[in-house]
C-alpha atoms as a PDB file:
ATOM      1  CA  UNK A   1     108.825  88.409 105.150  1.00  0.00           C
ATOM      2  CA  UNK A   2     110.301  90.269 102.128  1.00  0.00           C
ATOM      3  CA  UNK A   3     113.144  92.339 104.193  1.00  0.00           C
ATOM      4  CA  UNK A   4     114.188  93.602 100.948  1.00  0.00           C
ATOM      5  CA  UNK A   5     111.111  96.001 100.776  1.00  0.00           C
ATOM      6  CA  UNK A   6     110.592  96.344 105.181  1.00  0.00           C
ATOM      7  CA  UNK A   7     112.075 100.311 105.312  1.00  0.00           C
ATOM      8  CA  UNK A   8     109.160 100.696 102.396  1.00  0.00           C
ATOM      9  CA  UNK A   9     106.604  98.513 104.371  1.00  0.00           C
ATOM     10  CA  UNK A  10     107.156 100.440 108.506  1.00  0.00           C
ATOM     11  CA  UNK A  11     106.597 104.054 106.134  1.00  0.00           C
ATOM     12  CA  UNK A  12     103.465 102.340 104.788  1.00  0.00           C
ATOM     13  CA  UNK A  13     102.318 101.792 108.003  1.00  0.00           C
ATOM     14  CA  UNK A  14     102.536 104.730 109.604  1.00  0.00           C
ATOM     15  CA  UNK A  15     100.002 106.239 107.515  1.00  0.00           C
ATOM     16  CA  UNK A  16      97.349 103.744 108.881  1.00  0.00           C
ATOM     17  CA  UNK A  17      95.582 105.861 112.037  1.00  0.00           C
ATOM     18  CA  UNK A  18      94.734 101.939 113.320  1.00  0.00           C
ATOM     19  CA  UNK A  19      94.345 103.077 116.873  1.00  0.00           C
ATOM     20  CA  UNK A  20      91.779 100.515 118.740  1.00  0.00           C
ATOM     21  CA  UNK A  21      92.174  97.899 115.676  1.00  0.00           C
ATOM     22  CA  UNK A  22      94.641  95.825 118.046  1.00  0.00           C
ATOM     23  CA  UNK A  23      96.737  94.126 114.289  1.00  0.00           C
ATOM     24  CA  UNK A  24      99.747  92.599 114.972  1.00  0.00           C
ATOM     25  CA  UNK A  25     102.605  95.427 113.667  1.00  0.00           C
ATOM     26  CA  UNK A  26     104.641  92.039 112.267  1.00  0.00           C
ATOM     27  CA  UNK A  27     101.576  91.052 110.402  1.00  0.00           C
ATOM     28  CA  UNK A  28     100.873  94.467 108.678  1.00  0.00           C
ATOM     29  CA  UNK A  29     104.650  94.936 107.632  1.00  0.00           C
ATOM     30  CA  UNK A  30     104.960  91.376 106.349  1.00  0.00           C
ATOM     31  CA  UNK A  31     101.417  92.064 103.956  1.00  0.00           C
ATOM     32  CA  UNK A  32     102.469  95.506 102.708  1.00  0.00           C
ATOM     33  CA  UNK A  33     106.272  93.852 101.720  1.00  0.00           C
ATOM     34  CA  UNK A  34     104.369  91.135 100.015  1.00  0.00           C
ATOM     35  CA  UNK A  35     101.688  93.858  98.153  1.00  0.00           C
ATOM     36  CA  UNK A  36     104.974  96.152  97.505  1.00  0.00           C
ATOM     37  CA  UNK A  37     106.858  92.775  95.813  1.00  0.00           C
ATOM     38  CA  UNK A  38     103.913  91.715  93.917  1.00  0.00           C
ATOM     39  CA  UNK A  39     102.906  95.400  92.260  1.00  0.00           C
ATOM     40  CA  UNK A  40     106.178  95.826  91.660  1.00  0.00           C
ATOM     41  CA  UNK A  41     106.790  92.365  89.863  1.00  0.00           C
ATOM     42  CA  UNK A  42     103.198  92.804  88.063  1.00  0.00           C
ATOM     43  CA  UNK A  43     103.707  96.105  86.884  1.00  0.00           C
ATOM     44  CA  UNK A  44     107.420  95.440  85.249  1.00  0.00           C
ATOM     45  CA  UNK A  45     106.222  92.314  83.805  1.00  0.00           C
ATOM     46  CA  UNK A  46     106.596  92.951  79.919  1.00  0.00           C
ATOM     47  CA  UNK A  47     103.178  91.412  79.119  1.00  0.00           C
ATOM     48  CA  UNK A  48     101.632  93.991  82.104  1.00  0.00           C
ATOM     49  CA  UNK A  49     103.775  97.166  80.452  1.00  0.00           C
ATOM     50  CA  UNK A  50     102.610  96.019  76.841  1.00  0.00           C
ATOM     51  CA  UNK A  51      99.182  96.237  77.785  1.00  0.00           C
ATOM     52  CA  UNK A  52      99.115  99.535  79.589  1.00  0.00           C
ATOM     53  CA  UNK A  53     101.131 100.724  76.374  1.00  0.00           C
ATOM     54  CA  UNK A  54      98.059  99.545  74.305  1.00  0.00           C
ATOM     55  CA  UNK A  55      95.392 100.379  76.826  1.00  0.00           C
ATOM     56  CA  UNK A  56      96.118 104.216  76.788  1.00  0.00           C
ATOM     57  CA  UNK A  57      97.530 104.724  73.219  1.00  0.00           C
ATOM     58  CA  UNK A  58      99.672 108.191  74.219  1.00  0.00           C
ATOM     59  CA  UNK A  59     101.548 109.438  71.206  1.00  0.00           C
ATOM     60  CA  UNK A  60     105.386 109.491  71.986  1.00  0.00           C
ATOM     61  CA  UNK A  61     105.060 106.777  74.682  1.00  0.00           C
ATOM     62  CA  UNK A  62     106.510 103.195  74.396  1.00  0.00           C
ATOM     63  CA  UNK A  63     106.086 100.484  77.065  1.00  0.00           C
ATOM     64  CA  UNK A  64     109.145 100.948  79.136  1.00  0.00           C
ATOM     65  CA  UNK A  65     107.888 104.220  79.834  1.00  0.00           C
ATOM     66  CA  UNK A  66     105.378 102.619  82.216  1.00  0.00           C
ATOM     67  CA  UNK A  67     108.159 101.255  84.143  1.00  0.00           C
ATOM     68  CA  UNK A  68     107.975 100.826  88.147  1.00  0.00           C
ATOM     69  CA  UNK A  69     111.299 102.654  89.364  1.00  0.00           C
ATOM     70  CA  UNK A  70     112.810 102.008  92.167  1.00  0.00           C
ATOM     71  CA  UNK A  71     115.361 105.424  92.598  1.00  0.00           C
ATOM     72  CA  UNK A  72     118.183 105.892  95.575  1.00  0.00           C
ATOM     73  CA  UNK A  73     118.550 109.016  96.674  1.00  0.00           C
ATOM     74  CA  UNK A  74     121.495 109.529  99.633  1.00  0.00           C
ATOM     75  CA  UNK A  75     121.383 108.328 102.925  1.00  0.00           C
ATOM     76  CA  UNK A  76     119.996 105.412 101.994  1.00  0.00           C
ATOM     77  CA  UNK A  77     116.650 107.029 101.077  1.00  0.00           C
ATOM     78  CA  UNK A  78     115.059 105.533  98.241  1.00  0.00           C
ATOM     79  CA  UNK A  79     111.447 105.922  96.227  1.00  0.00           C
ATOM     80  CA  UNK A  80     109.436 103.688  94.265  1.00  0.00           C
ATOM     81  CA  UNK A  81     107.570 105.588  92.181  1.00  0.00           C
ATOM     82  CA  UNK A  82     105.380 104.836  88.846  1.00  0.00           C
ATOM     83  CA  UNK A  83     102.632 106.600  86.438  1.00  0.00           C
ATOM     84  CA  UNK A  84      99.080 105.722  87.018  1.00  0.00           C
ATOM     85  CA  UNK A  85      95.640 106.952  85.317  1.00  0.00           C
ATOM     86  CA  UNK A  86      92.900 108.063  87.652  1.00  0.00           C
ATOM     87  CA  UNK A  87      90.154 106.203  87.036  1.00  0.00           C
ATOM     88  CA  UNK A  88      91.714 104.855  84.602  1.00  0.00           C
ATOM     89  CA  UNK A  89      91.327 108.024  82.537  1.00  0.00           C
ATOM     90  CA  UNK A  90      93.907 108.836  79.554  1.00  0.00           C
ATOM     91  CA  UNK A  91      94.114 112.308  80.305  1.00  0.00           C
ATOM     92  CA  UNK A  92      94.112 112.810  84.242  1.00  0.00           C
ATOM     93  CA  UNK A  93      97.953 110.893  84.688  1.00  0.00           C
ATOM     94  CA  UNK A  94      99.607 110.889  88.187  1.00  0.00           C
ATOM     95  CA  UNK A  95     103.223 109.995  89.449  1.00  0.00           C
ATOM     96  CA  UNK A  96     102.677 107.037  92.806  1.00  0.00           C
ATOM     97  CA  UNK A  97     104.906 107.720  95.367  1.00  0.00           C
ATOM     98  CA  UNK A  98     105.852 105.277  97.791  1.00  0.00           C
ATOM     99  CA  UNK A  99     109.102 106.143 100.473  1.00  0.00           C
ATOM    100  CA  UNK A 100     111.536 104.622 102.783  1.00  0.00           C
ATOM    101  CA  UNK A 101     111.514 107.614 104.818  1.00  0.00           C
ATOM    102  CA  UNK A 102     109.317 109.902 106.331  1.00  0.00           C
ATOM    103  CA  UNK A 103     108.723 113.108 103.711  1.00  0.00           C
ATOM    104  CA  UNK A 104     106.482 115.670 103.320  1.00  0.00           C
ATOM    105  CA  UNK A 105     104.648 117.665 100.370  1.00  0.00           C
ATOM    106  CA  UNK A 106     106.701 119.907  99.957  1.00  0.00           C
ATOM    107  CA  UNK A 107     110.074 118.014 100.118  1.00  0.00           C
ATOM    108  CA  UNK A 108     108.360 115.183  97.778  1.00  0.00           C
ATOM    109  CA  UNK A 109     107.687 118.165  95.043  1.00  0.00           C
ATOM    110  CA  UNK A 110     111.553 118.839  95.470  1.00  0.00           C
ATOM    111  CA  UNK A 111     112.470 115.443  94.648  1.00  0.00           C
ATOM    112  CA  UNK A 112     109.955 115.256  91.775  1.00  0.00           C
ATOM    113  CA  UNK A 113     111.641 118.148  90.530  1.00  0.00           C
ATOM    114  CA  UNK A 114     115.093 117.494  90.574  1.00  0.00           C
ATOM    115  CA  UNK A 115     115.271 113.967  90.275  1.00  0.00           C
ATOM    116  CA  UNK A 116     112.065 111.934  89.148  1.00  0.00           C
ATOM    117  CA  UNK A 117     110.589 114.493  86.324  1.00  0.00           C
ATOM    118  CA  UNK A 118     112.677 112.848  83.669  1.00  0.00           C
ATOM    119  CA  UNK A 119     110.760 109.143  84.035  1.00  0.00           C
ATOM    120  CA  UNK A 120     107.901 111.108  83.567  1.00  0.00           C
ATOM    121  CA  UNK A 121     107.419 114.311  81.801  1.00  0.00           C
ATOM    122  CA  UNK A 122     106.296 112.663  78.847  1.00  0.00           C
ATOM    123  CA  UNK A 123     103.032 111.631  80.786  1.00  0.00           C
ATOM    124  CA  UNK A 124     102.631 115.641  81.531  1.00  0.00           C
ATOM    125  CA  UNK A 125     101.198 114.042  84.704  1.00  0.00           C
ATOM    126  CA  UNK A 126      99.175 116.483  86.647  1.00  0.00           C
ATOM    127  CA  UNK A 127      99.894 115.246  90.530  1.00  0.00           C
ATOM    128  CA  UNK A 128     102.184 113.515  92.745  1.00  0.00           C
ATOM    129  CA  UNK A 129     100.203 110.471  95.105  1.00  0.00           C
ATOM    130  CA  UNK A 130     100.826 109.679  98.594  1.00  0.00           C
ATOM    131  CA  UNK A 131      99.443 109.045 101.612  1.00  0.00           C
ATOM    132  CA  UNK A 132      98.577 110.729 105.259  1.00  0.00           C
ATOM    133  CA  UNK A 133      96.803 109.239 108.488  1.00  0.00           C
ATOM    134  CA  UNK A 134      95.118 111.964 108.893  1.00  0.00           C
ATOM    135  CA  UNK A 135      93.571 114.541 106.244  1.00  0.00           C
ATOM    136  CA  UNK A 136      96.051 117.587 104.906  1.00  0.00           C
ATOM    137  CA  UNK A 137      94.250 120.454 104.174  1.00  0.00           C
ATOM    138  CA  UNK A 138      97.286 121.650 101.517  1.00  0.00           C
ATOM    139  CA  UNK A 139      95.975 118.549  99.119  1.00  0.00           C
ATOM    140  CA  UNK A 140      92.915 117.408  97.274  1.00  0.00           C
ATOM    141  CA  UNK A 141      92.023 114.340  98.965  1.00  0.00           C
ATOM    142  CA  UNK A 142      90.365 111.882  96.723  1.00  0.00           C
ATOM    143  CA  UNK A 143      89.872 108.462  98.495  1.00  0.00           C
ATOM    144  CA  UNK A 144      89.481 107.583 102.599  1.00  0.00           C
ATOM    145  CA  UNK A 145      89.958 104.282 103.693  1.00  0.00           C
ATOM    146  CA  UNK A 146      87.267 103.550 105.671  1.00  0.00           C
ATOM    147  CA  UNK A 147      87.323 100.502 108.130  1.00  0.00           C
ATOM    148  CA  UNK A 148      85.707  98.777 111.143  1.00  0.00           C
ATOM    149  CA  UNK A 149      85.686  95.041 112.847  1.00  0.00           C
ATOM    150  CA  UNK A 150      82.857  93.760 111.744  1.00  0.00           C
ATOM    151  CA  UNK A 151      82.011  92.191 115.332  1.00  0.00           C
ATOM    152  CA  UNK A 152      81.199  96.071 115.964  1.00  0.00           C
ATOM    153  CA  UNK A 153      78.824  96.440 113.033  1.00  0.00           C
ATOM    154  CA  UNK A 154      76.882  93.231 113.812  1.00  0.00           C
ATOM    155  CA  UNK A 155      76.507  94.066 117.059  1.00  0.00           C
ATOM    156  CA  UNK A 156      74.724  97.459 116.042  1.00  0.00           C
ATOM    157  CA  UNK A 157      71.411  97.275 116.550  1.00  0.00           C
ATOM    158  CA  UNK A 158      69.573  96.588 113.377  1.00  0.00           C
ATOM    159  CA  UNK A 159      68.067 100.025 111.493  1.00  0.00           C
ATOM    160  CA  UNK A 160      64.218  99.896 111.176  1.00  0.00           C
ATOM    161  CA  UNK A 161      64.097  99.463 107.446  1.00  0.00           C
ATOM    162  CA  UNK A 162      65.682  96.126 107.576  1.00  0.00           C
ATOM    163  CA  UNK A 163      63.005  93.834 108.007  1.00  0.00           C
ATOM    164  CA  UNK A 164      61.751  95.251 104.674  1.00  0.00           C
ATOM    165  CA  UNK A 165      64.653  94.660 103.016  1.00  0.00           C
ATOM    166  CA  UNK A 166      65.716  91.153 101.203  1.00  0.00           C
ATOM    167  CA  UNK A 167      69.495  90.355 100.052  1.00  0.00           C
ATOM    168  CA  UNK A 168      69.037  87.777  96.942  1.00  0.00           C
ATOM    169  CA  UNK A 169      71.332  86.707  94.382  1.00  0.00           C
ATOM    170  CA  UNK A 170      70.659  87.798  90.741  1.00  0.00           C
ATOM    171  CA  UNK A 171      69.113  85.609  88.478  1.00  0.00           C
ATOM    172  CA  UNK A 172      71.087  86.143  85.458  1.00  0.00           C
ATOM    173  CA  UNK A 173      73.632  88.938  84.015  1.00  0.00           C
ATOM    174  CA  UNK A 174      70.735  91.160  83.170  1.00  0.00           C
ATOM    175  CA  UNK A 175      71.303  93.101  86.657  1.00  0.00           C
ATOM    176  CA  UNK A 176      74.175  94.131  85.224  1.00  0.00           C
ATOM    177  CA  UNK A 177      73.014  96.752  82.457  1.00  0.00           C
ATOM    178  CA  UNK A 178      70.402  97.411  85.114  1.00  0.00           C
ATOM    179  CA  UNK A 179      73.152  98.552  87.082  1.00  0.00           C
ATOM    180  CA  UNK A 180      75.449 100.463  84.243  1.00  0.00           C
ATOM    181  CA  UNK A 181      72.372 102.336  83.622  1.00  0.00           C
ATOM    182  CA  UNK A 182      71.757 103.385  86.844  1.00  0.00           C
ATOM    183  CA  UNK A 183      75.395 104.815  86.848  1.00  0.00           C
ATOM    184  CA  UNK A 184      75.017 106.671  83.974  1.00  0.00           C
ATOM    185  CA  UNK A 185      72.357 108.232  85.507  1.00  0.00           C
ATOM    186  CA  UNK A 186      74.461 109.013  88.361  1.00  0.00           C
ATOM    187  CA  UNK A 187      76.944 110.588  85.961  1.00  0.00           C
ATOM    188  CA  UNK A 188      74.367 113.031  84.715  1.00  0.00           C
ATOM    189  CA  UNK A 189      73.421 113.946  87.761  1.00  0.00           C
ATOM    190  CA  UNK A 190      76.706 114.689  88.807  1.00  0.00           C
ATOM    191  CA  UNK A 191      79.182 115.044  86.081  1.00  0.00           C
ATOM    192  CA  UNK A 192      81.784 116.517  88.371  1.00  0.00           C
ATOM    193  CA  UNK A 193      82.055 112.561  89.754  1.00  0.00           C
ATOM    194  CA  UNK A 194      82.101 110.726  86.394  1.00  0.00           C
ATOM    195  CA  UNK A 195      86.107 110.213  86.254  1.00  0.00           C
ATOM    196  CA  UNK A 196      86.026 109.524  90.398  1.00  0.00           C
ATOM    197  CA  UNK A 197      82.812 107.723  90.966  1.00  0.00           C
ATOM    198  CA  UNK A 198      83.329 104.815  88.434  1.00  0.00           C
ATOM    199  CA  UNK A 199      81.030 101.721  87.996  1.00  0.00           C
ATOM    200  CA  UNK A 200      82.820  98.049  88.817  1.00  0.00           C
ATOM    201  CA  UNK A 201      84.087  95.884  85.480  1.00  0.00           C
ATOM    202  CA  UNK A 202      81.517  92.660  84.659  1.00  0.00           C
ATOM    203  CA  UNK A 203      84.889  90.562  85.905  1.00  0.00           C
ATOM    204  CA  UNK A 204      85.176  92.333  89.034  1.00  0.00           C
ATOM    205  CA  UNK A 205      81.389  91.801  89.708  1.00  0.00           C
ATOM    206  CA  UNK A 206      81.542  88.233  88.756  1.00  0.00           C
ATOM    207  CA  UNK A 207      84.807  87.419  91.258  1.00  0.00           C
ATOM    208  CA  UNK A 208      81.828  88.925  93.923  1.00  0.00           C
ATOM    209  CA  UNK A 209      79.179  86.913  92.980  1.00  0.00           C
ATOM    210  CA  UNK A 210      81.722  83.933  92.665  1.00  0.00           C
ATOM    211  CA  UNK A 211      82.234  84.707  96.166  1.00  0.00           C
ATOM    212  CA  UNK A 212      79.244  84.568  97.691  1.00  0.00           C
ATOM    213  CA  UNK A 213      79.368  88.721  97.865  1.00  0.00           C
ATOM    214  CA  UNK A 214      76.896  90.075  95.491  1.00  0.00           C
ATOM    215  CA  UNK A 215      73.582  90.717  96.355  1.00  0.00           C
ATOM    216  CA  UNK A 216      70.266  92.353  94.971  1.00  0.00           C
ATOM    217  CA  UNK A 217      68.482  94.353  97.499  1.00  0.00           C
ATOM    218  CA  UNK A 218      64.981  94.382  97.408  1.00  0.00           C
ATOM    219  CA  UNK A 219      62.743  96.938  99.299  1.00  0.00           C
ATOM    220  CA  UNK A 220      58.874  95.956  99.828  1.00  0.00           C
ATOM    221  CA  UNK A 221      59.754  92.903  97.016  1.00  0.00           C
ATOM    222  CA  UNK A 222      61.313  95.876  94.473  1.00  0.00           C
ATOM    223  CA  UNK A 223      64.516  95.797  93.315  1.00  0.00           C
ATOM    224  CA  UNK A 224      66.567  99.155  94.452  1.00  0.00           C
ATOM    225  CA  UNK A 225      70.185  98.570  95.020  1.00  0.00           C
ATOM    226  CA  UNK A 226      72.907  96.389  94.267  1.00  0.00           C
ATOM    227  CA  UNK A 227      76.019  95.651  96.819  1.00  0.00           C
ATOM    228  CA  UNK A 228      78.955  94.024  96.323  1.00  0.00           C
ATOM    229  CA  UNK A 229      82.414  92.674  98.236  1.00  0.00           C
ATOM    230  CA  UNK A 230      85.631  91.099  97.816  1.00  0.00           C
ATOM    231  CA  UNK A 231      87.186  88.156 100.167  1.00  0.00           C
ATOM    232  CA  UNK A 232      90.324  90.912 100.666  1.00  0.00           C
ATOM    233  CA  UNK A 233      92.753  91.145 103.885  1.00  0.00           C
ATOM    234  CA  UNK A 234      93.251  94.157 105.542  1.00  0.00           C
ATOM    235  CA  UNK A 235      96.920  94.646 106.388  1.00  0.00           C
ATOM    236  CA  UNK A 236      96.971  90.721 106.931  1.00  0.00           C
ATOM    237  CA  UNK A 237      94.032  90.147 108.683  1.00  0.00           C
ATOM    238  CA  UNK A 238      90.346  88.417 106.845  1.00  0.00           C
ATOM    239  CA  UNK A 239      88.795  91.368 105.679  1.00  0.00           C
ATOM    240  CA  UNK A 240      85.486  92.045 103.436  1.00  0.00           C
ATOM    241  CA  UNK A 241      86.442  94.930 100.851  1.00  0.00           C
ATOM    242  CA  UNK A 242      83.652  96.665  99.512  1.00  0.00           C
ATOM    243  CA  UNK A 243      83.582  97.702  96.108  1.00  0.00           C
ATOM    244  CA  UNK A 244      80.058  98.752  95.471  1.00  0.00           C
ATOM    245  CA  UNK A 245      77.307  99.580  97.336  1.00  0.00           C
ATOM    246  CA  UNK A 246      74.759 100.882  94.440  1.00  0.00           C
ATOM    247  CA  UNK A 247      70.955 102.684  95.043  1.00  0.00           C
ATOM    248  CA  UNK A 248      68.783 103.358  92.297  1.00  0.00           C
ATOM    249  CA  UNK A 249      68.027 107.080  92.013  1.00  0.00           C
ATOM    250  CA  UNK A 250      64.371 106.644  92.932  1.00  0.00           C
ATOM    251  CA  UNK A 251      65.544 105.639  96.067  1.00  0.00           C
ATOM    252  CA  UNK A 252      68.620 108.006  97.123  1.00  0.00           C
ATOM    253  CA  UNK A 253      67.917 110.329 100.180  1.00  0.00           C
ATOM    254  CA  UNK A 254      65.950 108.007 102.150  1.00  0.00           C
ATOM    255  CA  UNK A 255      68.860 106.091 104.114  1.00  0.00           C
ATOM    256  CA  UNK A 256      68.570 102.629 103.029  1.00  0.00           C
ATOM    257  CA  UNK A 257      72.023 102.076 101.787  1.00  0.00           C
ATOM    258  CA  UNK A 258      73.248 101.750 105.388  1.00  0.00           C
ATOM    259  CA  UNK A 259      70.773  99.598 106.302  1.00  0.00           C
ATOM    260  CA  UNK A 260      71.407  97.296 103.363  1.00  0.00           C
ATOM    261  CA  UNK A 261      75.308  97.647 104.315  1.00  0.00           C
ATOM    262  CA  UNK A 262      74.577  96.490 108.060  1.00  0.00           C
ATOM    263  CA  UNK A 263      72.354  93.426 106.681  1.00  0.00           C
ATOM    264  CA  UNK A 264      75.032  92.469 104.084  1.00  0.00           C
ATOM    265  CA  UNK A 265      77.456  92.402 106.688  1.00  0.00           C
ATOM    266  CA  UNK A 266      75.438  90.604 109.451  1.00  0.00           C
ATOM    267  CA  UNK A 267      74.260  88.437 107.753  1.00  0.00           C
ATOM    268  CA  UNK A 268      77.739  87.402 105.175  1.00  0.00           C
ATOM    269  CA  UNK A 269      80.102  87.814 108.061  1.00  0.00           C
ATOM    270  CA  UNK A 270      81.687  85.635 111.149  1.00  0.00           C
ATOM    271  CA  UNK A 271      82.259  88.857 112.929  1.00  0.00           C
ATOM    272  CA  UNK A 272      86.484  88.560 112.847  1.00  0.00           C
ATOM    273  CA  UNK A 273      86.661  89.973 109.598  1.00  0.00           C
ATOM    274  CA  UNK A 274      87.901  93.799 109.121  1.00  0.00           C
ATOM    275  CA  UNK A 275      85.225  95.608 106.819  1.00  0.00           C
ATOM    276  CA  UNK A 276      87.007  98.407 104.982  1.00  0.00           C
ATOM    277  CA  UNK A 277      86.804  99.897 101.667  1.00  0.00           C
ATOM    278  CA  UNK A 278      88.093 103.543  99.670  1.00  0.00           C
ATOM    279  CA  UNK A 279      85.542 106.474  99.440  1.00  0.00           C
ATOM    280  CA  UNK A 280      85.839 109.175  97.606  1.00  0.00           C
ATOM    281  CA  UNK A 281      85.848 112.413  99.505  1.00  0.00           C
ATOM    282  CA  UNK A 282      83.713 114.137  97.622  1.00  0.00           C
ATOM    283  CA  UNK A 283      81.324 110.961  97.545  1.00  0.00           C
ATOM    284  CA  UNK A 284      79.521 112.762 100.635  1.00  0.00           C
ATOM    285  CA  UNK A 285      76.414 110.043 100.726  1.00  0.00           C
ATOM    286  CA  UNK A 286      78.741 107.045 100.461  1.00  0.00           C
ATOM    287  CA  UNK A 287      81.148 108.706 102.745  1.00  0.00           C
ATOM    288  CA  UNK A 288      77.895 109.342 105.183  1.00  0.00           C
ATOM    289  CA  UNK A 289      76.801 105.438 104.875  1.00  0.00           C
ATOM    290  CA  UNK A 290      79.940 103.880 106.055  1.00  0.00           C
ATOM    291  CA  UNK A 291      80.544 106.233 108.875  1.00  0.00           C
ATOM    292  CA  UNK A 292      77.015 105.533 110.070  1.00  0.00           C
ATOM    293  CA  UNK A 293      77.572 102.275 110.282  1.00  0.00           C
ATOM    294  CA  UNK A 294      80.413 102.576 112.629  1.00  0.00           C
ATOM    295  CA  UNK A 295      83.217 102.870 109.983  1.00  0.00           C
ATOM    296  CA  UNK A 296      86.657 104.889 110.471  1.00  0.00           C
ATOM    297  CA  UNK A 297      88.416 107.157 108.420  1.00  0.00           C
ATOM    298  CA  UNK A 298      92.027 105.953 108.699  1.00  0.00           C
ATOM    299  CA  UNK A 299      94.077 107.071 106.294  1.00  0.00           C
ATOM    300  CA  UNK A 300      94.075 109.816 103.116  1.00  0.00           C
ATOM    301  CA  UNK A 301      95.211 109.548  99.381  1.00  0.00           C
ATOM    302  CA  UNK A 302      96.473 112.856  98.698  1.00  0.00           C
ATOM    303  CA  UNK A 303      97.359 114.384  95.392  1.00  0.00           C
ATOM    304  CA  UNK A 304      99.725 117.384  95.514  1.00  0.00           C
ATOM    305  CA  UNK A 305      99.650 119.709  91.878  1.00  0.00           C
ATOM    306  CA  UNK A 306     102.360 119.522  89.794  1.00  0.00           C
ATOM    307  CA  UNK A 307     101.340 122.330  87.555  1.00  0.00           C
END
């Protein structure tokens, strides 16, 4: 384990809710100290810094500016804290937050303040990110994770619509403007989700497929929805991360995305994995799918204002 970053890793943890998930407590701290090591040695790489620096193109801004700080406070209390794009949108910037101690809104808006706006003012960033276990009602909440053993959901007994339903693998790259069409659809429909609700990179979809973990699904032999998963641990334990599960318009509303969620899984799955994945709160019929397929909400991104 990385002890240098285990204060950061147990105030990680404890905004997990994983009651009934039975993970070893040594396992989860020594993941999150290797994910806090790694960010932080990706994100302060020059090359990393240079290309966020290109990427975004904000007057006044030069790549140390997108710097990962690490900043002591007293008592030993220290924050690692760097800006981030939602969505990777130019002009929705954030501050990340992560602690070695336990905090709460309002003192993290103090500390902002009086000793973190000066990294940062530049970005004019428009919230402050950190976590909860369970959901604060003083915060917009943008993602849940969402997360179950997948022995649980192949054990559930199979929805009705799933004998009509076939999981196949595409046949060339075509699905792929099939899909980015489909989303901007979606976007039209509901333009408040367009910097939230964001279609999946060609790369990203391709490390799926590579994977084993992309799949067409076809109702009655037509093509209506696309799903798609990453080979990703949960807190050191296998996991399947989902990063898309996509229904053509024509057939939204009549519940087949959970039953093309429970086949995926059954049928891709040795049962020890941990399914999880991040919804968007205000993603109501994704939100819907996973929790009726057995899936918990265990912990909150929050965003506090900072204007």
């Amino acid at each position: 384990m990385n002890e240098k970053y285990l204060d950061f890793a147990k105030i990680t943890l404890s905004t997990y809710n994983l009651d009934g998930f039975d993970i070893d407590e040594q396992t989860a701290l020594n993941s999150i100290c290797n994910d806090i090591n790694e960010t932080l040695l990706d994100l302060n790489n020059e090359k990393t810094k240079l290309a966020r620096f290109n990427r975004f193109k904000i007057p006044q801004i030069n790549p140390e500016d997108y710097t990962e700080h690490i900043i002591s406070l007293d008592n030993d209390r220290k924050i690692i804290c760097g800006i981030r794009h939602e969505g990777g949108n130019v002009k929705m910037p954030f501050v990340n937050i992560e602690t070695n101690f336990k905090s709460s809104k309002k003192e993290l808006l103090l500390i902002y303040k009086k000793q973190l706006e000066k990294y940062f003012k530049k970005f004019a960033p428009i919230h402050l990110r950190y976590y909860t276990k369970n959901k604060s009602l003083e915060n917009t909440i943008s993602n849940g994770y969402l997360i179950q053993k997948a022995s649980i959901i192949k054990n559930k007994e199979p929805y009705p619509e799933e004998k009509l339903i076939e999981l196949v693998n595409p046949n060339d790259d075509s699905y792929y403007d099939w899909y980015i069409k489909g989303y901007q659809t979606f976007h039209e429909n509901f333009p408040e989700l367009k910097t939230s609700v964001t279609s999946e990179s060609k790369k990203s979809m391709d490390n799926c497929l590579k994977d084993g973990l992309l799949k067409i699904a076809k109702y009655k032999g037509e093509r209506i929805g696309l799903i798609a998963a990453d080979k990703d641990s949960f807190l050191g334990v296998p996991g399947i991360y989902f990063i898309e599960i996509f229904i053509d318009q024509k057939w939204k509303g009549k519940g087949l995305a959970k039953s093309i969620q429970r086949k995926f899984i059954d049928s891709l799955s040795n049962g020890n994995e941990i399914i999880w994945g991040t919804i968007d709160y205000q993603n109501k019929p994704s939100y819907k799918t996973a929790l009726s397929n057995n899936r918990i909400p265990i912990r909150f991104e929050n965003f506090a204002s900072l204007i």
